[in-house]
Structure formats: structure tokens, C-alpha cells
N, C-alpha and C. Protein backbone atom coordinates (compact mmCIF):
# COMPACT_ATOMS: atom_id res chain seq x y z
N UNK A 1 -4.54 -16.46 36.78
CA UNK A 1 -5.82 -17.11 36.67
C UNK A 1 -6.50 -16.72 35.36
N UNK A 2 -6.91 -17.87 34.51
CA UNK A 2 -7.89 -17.49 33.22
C UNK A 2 -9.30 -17.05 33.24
N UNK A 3 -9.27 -15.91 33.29
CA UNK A 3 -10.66 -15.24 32.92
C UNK A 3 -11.42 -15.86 32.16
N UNK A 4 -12.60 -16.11 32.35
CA UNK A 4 -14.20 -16.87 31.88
C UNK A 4 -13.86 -16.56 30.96
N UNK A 5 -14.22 -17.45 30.08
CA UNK A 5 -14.39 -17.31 28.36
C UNK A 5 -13.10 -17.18 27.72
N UNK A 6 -11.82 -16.92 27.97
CA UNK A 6 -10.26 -16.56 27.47
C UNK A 6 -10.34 -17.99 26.92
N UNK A 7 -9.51 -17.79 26.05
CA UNK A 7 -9.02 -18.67 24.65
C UNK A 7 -8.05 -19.84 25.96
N UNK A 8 -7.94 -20.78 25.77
CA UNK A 8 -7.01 -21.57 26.61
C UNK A 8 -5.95 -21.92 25.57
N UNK A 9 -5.10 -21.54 26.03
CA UNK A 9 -3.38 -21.67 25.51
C UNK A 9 -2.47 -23.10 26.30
N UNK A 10 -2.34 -23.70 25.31
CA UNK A 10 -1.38 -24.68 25.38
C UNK A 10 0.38 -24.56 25.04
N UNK A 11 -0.09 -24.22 24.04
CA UNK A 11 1.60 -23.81 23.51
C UNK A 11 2.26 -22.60 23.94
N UNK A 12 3.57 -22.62 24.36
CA UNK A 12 4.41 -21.58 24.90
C UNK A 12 4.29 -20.38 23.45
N UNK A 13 4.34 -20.67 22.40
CA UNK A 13 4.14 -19.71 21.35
C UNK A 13 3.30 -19.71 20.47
N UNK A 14 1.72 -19.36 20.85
CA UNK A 14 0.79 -19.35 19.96
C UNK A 14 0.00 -18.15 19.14
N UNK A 15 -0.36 -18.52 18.22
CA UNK A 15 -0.93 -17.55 17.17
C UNK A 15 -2.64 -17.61 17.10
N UNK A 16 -2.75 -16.36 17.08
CA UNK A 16 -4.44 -16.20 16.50
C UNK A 16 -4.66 -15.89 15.00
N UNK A 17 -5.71 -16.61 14.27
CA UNK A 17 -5.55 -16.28 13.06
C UNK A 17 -7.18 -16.11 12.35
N UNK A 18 -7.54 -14.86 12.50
CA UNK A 18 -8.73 -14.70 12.16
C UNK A 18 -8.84 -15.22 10.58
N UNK A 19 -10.17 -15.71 9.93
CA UNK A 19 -11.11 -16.04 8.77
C UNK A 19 -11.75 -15.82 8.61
N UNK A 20 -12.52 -14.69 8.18
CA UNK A 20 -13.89 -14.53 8.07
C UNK A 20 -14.59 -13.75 6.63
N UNK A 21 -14.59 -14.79 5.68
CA UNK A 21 -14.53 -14.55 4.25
C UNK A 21 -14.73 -15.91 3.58
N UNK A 22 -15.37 -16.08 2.15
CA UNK A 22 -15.89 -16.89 1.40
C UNK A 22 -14.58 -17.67 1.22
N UNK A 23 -14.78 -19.19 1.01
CA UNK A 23 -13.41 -20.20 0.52
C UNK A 23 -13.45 -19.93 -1.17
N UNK A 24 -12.67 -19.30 -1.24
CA UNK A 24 -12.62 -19.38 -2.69
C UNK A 24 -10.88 -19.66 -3.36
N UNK A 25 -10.69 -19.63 -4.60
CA UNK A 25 -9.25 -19.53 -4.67
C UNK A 25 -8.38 -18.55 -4.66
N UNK A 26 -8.97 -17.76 -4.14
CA UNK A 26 -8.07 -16.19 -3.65
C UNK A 26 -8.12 -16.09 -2.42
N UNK A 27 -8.75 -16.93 -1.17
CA UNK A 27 -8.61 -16.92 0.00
C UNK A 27 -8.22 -17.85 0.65
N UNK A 28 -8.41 -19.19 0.20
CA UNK A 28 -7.93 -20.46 0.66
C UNK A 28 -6.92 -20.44 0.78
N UNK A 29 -5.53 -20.13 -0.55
CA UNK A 29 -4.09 -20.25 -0.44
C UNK A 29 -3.65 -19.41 0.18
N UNK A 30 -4.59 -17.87 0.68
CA UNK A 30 -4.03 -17.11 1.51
C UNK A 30 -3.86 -17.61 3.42
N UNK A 31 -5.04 -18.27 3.35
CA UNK A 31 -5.20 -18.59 4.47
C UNK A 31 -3.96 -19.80 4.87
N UNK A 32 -3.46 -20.52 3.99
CA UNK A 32 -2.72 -21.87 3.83
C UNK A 32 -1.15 -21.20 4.14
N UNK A 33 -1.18 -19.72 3.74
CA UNK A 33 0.40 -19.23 3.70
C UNK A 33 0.53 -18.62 4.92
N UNK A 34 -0.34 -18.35 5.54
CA UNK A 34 -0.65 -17.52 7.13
C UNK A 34 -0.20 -18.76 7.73
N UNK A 35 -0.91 -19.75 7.54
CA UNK A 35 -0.90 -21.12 8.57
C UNK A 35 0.50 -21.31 8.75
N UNK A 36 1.06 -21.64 7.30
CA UNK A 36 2.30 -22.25 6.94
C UNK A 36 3.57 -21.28 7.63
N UNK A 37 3.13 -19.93 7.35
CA UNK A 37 4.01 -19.13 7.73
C UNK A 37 4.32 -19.30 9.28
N UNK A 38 3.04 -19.26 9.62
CA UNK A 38 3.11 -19.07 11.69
C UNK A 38 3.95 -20.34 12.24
N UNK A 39 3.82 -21.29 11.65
CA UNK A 39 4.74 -22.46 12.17
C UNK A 39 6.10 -21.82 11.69
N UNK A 40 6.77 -21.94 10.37
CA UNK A 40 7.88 -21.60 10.09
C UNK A 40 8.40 -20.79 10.81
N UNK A 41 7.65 -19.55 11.50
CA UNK A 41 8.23 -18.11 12.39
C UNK A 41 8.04 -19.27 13.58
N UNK A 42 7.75 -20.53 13.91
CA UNK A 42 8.10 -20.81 15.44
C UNK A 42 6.48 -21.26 16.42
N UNK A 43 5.44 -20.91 15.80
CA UNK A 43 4.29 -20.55 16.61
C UNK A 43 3.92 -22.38 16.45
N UNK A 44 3.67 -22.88 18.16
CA UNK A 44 3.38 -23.89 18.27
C UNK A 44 2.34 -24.41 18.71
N UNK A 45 1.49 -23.26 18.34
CA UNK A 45 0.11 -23.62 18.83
C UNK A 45 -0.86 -22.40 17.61
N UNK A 46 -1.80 -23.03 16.87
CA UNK A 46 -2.50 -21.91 15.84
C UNK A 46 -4.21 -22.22 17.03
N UNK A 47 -4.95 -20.59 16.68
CA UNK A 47 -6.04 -20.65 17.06
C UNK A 47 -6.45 -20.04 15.68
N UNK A 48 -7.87 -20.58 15.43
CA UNK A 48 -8.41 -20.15 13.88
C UNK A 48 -9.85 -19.80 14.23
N UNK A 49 -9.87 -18.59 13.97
CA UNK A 49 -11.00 -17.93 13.91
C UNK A 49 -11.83 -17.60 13.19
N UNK A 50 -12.92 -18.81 12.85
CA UNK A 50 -13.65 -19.01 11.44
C UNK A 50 -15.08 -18.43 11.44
N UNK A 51 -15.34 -18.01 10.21
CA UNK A 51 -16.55 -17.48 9.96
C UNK A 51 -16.73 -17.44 8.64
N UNK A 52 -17.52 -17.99 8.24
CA UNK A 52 -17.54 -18.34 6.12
C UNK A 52 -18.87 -18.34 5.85
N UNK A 53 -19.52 -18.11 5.03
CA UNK A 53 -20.58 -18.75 3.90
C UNK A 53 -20.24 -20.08 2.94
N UNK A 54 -19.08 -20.45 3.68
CA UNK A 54 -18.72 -21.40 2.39
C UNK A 54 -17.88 -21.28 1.15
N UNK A 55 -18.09 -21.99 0.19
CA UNK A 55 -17.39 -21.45 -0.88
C UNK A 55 -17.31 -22.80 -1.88
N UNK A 56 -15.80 -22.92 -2.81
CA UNK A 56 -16.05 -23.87 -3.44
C UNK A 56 -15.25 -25.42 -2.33
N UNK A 57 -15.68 -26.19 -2.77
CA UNK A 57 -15.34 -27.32 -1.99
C UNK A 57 -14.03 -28.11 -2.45
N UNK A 58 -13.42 -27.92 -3.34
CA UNK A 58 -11.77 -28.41 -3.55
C UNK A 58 -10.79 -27.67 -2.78
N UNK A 59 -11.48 -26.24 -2.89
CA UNK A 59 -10.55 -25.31 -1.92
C UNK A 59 -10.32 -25.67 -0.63
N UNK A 60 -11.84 -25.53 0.47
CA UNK A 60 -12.04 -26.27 1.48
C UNK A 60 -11.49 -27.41 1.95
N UNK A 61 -11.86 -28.14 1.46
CA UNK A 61 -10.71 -29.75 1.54
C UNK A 61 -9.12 -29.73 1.40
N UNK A 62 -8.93 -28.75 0.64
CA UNK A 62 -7.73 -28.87 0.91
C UNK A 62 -6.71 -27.81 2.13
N UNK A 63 -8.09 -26.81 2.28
CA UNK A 63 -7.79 -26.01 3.36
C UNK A 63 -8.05 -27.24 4.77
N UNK A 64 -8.59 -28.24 5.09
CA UNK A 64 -8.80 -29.10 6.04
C UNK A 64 -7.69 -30.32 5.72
N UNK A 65 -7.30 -30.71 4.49
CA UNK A 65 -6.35 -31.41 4.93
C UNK A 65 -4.58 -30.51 4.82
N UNK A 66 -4.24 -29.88 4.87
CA UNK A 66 -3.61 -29.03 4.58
C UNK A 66 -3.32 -28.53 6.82
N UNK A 67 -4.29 -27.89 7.03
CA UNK A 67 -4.16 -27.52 8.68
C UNK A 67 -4.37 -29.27 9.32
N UNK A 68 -4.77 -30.28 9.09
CA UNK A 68 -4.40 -31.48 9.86
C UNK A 68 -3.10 -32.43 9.61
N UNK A 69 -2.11 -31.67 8.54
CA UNK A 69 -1.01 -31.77 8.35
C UNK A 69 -0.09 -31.04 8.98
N UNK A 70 -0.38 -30.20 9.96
CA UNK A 70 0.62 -29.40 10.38
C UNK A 70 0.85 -29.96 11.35
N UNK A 71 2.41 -29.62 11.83
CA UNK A 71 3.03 -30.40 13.23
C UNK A 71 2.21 -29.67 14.62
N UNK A 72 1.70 -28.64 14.54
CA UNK A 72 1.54 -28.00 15.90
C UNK A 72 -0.42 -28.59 15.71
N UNK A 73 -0.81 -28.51 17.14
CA UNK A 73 -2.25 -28.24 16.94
C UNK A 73 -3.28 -27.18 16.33
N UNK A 74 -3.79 -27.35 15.78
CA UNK A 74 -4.77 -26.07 15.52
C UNK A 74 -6.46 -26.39 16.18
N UNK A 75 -7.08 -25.60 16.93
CA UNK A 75 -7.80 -25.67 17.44
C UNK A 75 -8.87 -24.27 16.74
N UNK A 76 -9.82 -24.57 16.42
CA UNK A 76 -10.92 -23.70 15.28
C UNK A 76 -11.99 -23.63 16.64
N UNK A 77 -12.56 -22.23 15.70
CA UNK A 77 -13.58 -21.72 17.01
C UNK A 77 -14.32 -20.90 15.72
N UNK A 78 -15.30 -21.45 15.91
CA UNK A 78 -16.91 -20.59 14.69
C UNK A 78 -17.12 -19.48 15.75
N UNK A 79 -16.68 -18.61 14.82
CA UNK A 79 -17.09 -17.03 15.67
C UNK A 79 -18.53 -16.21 15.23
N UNK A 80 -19.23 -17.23 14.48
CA UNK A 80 -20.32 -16.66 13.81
C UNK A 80 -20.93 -17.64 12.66
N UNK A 81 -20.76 -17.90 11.41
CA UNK A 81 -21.46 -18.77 11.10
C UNK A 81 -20.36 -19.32 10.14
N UNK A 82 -20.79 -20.40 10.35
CA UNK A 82 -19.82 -22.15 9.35
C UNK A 82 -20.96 -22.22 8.80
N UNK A 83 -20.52 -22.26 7.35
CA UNK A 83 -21.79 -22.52 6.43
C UNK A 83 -21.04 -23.67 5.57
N UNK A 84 -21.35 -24.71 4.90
CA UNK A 84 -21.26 -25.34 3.85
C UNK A 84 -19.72 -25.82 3.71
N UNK A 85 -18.75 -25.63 3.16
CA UNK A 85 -17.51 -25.97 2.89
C UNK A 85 -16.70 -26.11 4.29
N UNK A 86 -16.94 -24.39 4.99
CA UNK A 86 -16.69 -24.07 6.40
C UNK A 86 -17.33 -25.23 7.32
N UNK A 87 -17.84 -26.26 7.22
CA UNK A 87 -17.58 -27.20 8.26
C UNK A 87 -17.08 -27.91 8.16
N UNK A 88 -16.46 -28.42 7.14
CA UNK A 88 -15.10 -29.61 6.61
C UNK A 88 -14.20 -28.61 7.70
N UNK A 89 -13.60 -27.16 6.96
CA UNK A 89 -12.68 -26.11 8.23
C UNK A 89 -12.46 -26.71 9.06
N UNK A 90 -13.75 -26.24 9.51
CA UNK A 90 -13.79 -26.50 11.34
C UNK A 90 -13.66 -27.56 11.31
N UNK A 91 -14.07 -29.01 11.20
CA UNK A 91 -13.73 -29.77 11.62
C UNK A 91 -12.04 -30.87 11.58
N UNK A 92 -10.91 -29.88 11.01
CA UNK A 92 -9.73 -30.01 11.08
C UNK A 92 -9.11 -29.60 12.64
N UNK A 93 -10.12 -28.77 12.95
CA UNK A 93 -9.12 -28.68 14.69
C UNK A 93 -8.93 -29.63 15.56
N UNK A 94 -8.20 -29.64 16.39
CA UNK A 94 -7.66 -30.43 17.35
C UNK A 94 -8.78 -30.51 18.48
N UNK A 95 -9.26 -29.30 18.42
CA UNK A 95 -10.21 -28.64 19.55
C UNK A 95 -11.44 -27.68 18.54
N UNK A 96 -12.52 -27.99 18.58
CA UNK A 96 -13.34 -26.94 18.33
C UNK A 96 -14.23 -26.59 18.80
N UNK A 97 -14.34 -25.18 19.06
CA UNK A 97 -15.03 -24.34 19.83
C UNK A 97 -16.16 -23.47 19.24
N UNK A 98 -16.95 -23.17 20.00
CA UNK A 98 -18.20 -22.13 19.34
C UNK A 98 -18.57 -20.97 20.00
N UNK A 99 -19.22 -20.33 19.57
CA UNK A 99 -19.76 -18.97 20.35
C UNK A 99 -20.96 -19.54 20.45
N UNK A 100 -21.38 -19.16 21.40
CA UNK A 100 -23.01 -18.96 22.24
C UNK A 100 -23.93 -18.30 20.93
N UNK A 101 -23.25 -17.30 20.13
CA UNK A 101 -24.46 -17.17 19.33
C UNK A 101 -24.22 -17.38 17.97
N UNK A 102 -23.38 -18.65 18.22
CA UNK A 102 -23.07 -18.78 16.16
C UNK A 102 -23.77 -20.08 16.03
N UNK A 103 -23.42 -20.69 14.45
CA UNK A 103 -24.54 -21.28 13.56
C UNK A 103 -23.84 -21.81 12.82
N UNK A 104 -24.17 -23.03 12.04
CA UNK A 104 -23.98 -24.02 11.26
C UNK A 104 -25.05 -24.31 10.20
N UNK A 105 -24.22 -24.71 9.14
CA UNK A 105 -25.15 -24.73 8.16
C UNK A 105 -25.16 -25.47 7.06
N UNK A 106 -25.77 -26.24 6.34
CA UNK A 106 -25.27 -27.17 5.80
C UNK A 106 -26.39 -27.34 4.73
N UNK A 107 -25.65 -27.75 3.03
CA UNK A 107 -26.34 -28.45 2.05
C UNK A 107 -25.68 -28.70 0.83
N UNK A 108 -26.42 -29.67 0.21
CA UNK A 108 -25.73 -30.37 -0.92
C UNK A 108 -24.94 -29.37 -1.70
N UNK A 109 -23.83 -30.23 -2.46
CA UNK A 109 -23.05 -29.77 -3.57
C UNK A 109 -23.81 -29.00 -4.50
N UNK A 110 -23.43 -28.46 -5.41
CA UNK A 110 -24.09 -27.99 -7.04
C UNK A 110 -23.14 -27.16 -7.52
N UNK A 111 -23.60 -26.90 -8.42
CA UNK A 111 -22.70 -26.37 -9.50
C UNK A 111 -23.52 -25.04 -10.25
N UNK A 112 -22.90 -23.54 -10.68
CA UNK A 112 -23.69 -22.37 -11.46
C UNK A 112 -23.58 -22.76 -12.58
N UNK A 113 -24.71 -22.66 -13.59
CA UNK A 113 -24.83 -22.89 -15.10
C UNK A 113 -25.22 -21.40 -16.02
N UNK A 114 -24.81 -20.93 -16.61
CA UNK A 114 -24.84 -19.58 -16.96
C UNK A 114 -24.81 -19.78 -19.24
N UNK A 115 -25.64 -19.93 -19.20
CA UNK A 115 -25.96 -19.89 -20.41
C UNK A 115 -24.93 -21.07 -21.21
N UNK A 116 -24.84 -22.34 -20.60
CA UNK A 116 -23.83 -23.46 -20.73
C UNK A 116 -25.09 -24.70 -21.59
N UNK A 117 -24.40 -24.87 -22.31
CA UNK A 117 -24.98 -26.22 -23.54
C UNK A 117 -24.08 -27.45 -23.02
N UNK A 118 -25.27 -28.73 -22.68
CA UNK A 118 -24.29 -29.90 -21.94
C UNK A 118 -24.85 -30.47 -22.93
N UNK A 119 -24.00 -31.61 -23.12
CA UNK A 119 -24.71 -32.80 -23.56
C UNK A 119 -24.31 -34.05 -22.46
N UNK A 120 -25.06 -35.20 -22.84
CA UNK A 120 -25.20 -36.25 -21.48
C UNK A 120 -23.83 -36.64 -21.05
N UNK A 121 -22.68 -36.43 -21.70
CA UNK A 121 -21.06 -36.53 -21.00
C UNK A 121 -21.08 -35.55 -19.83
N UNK A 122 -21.31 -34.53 -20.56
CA UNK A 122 -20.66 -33.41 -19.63
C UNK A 122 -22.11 -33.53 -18.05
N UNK A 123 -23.34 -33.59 -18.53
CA UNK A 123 -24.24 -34.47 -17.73
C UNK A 123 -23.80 -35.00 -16.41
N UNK A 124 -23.06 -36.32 -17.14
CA UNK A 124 -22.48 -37.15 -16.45
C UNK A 124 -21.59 -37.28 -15.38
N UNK A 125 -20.64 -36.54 -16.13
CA UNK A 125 -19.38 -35.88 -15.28
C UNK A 125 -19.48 -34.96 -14.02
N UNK A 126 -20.34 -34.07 -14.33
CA UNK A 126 -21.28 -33.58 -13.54
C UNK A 126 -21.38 -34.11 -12.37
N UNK A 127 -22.56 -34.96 -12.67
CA UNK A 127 -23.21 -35.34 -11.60
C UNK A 127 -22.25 -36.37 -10.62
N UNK A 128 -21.64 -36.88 -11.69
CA UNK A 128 -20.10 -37.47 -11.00
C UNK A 128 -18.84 -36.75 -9.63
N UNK A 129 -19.05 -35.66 -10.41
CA UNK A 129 -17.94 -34.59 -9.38
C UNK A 129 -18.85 -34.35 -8.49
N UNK A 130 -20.11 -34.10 -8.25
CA UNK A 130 -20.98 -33.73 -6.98
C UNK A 130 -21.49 -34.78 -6.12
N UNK A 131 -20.96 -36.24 -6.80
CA UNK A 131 -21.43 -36.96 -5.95
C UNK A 131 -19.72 -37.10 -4.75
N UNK A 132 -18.99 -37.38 -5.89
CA UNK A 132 -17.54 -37.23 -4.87
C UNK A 132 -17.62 -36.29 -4.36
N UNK A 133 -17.65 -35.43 -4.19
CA UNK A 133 -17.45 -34.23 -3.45
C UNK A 133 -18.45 -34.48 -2.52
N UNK A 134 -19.92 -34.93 -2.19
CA UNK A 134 -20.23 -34.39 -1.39
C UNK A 134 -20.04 -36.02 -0.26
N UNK A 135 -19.83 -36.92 -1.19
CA UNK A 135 -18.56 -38.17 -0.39
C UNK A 135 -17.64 -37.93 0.70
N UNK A 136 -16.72 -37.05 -0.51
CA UNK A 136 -15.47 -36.32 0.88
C UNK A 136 -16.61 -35.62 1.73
N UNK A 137 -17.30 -34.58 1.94
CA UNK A 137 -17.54 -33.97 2.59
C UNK A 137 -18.43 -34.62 3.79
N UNK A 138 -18.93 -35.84 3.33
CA UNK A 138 -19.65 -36.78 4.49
C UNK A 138 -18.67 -37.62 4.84
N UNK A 139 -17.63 -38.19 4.60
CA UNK A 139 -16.76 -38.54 5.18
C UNK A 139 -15.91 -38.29 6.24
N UNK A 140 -15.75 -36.78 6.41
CA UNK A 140 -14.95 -36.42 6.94
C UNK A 140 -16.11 -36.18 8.11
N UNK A 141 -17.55 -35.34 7.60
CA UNK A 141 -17.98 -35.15 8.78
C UNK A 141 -18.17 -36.50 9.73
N UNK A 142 -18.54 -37.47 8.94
CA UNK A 142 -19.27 -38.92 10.16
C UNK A 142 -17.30 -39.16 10.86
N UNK A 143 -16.35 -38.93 10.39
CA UNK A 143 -15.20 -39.15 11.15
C UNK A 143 -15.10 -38.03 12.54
N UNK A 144 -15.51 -37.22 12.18
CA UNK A 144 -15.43 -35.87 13.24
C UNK A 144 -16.68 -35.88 14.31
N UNK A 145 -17.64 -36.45 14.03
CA UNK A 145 -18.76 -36.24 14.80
C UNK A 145 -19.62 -37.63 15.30
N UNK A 146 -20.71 -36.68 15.56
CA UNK A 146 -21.61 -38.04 16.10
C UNK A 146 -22.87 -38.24 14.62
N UNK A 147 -22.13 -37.76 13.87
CA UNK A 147 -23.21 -37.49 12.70
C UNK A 147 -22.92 -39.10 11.94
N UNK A 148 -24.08 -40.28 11.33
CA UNK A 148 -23.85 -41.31 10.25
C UNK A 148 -24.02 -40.05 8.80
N UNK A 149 -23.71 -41.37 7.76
CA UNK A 149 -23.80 -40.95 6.26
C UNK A 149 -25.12 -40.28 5.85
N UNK A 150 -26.06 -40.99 6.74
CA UNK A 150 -27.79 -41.12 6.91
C UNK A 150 -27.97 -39.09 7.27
N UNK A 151 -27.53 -39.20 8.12
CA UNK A 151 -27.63 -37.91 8.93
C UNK A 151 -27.11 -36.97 8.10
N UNK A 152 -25.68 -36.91 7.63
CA UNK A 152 -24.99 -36.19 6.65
C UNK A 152 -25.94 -35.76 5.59
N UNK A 153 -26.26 -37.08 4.98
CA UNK A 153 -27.38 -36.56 3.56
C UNK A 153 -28.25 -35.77 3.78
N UNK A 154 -29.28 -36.24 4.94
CA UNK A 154 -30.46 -35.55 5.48
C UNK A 154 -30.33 -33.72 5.31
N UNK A 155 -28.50 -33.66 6.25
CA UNK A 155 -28.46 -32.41 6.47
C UNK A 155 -28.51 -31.67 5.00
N UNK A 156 -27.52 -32.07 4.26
CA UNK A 156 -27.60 -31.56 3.19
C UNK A 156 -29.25 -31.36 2.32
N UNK A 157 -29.96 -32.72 2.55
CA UNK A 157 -31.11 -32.15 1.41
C UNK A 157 -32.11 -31.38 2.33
N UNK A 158 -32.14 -31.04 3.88
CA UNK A 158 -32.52 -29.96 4.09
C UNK A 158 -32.24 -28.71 3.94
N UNK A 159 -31.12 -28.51 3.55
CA UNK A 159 -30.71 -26.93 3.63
C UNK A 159 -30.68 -27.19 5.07
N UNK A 160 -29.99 -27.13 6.23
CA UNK A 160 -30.50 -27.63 7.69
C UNK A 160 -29.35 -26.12 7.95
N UNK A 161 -30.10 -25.65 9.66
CA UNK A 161 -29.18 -24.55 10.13
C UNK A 161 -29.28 -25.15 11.50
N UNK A 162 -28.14 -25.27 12.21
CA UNK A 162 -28.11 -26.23 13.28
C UNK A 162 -27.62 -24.23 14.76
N UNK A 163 -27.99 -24.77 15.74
CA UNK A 163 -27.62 -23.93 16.28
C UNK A 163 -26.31 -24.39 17.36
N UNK A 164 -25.66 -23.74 17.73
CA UNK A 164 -24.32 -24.02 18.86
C UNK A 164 -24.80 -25.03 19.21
N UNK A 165 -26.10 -25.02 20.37
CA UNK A 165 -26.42 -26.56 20.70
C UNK A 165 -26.63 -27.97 20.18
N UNK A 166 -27.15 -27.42 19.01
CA UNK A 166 -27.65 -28.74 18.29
C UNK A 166 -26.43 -29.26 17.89
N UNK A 167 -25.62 -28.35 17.73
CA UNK A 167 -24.22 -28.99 17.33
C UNK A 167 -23.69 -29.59 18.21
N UNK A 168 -23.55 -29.31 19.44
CA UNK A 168 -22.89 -29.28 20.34
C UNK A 168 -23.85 -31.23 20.45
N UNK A 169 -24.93 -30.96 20.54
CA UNK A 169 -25.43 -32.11 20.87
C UNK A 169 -24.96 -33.04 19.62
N UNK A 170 -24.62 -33.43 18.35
CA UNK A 170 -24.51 -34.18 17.41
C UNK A 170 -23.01 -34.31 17.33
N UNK A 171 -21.88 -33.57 18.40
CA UNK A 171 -20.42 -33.04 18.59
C UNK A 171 -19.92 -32.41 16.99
N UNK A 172 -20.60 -31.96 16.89
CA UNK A 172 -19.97 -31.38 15.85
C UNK A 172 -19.40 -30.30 16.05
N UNK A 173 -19.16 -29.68 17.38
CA UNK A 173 -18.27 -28.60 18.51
C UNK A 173 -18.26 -29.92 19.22
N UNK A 174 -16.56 -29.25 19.91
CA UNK A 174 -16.11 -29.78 21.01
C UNK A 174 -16.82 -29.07 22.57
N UNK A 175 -17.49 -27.44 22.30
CA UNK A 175 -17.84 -26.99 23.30
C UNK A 175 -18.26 -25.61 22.79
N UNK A 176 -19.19 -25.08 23.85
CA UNK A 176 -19.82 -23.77 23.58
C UNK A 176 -19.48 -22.77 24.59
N UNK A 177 -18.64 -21.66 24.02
CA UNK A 177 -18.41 -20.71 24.89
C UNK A 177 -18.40 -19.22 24.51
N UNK A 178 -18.21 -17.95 25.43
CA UNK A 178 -18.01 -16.66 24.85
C UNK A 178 -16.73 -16.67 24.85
N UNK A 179 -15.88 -16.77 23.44
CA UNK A 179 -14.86 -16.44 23.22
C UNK A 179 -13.97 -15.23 23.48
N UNK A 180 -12.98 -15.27 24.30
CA UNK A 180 -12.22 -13.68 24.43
C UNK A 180 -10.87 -14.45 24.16
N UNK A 181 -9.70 -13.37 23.50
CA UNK A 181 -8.36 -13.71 23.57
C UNK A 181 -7.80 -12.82 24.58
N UNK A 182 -6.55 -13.84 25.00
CA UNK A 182 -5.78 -13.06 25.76
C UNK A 182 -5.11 -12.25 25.54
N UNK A 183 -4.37 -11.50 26.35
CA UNK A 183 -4.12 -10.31 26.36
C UNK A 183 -2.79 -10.66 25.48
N UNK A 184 -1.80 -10.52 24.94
CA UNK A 184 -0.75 -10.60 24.42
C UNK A 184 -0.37 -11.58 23.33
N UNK A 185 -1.86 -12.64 23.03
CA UNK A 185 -1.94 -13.23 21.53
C UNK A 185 -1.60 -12.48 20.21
N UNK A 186 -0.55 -12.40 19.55
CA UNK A 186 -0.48 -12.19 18.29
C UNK A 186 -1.69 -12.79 17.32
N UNK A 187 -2.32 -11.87 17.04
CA UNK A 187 -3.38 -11.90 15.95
C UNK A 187 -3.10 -11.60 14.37
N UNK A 188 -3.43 -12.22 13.54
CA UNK A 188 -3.17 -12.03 12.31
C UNK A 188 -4.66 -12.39 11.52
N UNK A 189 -5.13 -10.96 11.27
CA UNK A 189 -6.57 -11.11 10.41
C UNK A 189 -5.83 -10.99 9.04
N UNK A 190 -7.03 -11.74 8.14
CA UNK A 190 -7.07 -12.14 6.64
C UNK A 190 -8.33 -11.16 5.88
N UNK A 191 -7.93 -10.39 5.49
CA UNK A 191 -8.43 -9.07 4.90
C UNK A 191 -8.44 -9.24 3.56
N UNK A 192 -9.94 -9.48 2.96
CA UNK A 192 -9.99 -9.49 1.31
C UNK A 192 -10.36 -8.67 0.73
N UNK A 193 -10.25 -7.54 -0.19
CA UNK A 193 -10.74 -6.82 -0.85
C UNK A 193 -11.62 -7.47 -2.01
N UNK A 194 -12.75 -7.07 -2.07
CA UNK A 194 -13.68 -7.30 -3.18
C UNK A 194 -13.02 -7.04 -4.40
């Protein structure tokens, strides 16, 4: 019998795979070789255990289309907070799940400028790459949820922090629960050194 809150297992050989670190390009491809790896060793079922601030958004995207390419399911569970890039993530699972006390978070693209001289090309281009980007990133959400394009933008030019429920109410979770794994899940955390 499954104990309240236990991870529900589908696959005869599944993997846990903790995340809980910025998308950047020193963590994304790590996370992509864990994924890649656990199928290759056999594992036919991934659980992903996300928790981010975000990060840059080419990484992200390709960390979401990258896990909805894989043959087995992956089912994502926000163990704490999906911020920004981290909800493209999450919304690659098959199944996604939340904790009772995690959070969502969401806002527009931009870019750091650090003592940088533009002129109206580079301007341009600019404002070009942030509008695609934040395209894909409303795209994918109005495919995953109950969220329009309307809603998407909104979130973004609020800075908006949605809680389990509110998510739960807009489906942007499949469901809200206290997460526990079972007893004999192979776990594989992703450990970054600063």
C-alpha cells in the first residue's frame, strides 16, 4: 500500500533526479547527461526534482525540449520554487506535481548591460532576441496550461508569484501534494560548486 504523499511509480525501473540550481550553461548540459544517461542505464520512468531561480532561457528550452524527447516519461515536481526559465522545466513533464509550500514565478526576458556601447543595430537585435524568446516561452506555457498569450504577458510584466494553488487553479501543476520518495528510488542529486 502507498503511503500519503509517496512519489507514484509507474515504471518497473525508475529514477529520481534532483535540480536545484540556476539554468545556466554549466548546469543545463549537466542536467541533459543525467537524463540521457538514466535511460541509456535502462531507467523507464525519470522523476525530476526541480527547484531554480531561473537562469538563461536558450539553456532552459532546450533543457524542456530535450526531456520531451525522451522515450520514457518524465514527470517534474517543484520542490520549492520555479522561477522564470524553471517553468518552461516544469512544464516538460508528463505529470507535474507541487509541494504544498512551493511557488512560481514569473517575468519578462532582459538582458545585463555592463559598461556596453550599442548603437540602434545592436538596439535592434536586442530587442529582437527578447521578443522571441519570450514567444517561445509563452508558447509553450498557453500549450501546457490554462494560461492565453494575454495572461502569459500579464504574468511577465507583473513580476507575478503565483502560489501552489493559484497554479494549480490556472493548471499550471497537474496537482498539489507533500512529496516523499519511496523507499528504494535511486536518487541522483546535481551538485554545483560555485
Amino acid at each position: 500500500m502507498q503511503e500519503a504523499g509517496t512519489i507514484e511509480i509507474q515504471g518497473s525501473n525508475p529514477i529520481c533526479i534532483s535540480f536545484a540550481s540556476q539554468v545556466d550553461p554549466k548546469t543545463a548540459p549537466a542536467l541533459l547527461a543525467v537524463a540521457g544517461n538514466a535511460v541509456n542505464a535502462g531507467h523507464d520512468e525519470i522523476h525530476l526534482l526541480l527547484s531554480t531561480p531561473g537562469g538563461n532561457v536558450g539553456e532552459g528550452i532546450a533543457v524542456y525540449n530535450f526531456l520531451k524527447a525522451l522515450p520514457v516519461p518524465v514527470v517534474t515536481y517543484n520542490t520549492g520554487k520555479v522561477d522564470s526559465i524553471g517553468n518552461v522545466i516544469y512544464q516538460a513533464g508528463t505529470r507535474r506535481l507541487c509541494a504544498t509550500t512551493s511557488s512560481f514565478m514569473f517575468h519578462g526576458v532582459g538582458f545585463a548591460v555592463e559598461k556596453a556601447h550599442f548603437e540602434m543595430k545592436q538596439v535592434r537585435e536586442r530587442l529582437e532576441m527578447i521578443k522571441n524568446d519570450q514567444a517561445m516561452i509563452s508558447d509553450i506555457m498557453v500549450r501546457h496550461t490554462d494560461l492565453s498569450a494575454d495572461d502569459v504577458e500579464n504574468l511577465f510584466l507583473e513580476m507575478a508569484f503565483l502560489s501552489a494553488q493559484e497554479a494549480l487553479n490556472r493548471r499550471i501543476t497537474d496537482e498539489i501534494r507533500d512529496i516523499r520518495l519511496p523507499n528504494g528510488l535511486p536518487v541522483q542529486q546535481l551538485v554545483f560548486q560555485g
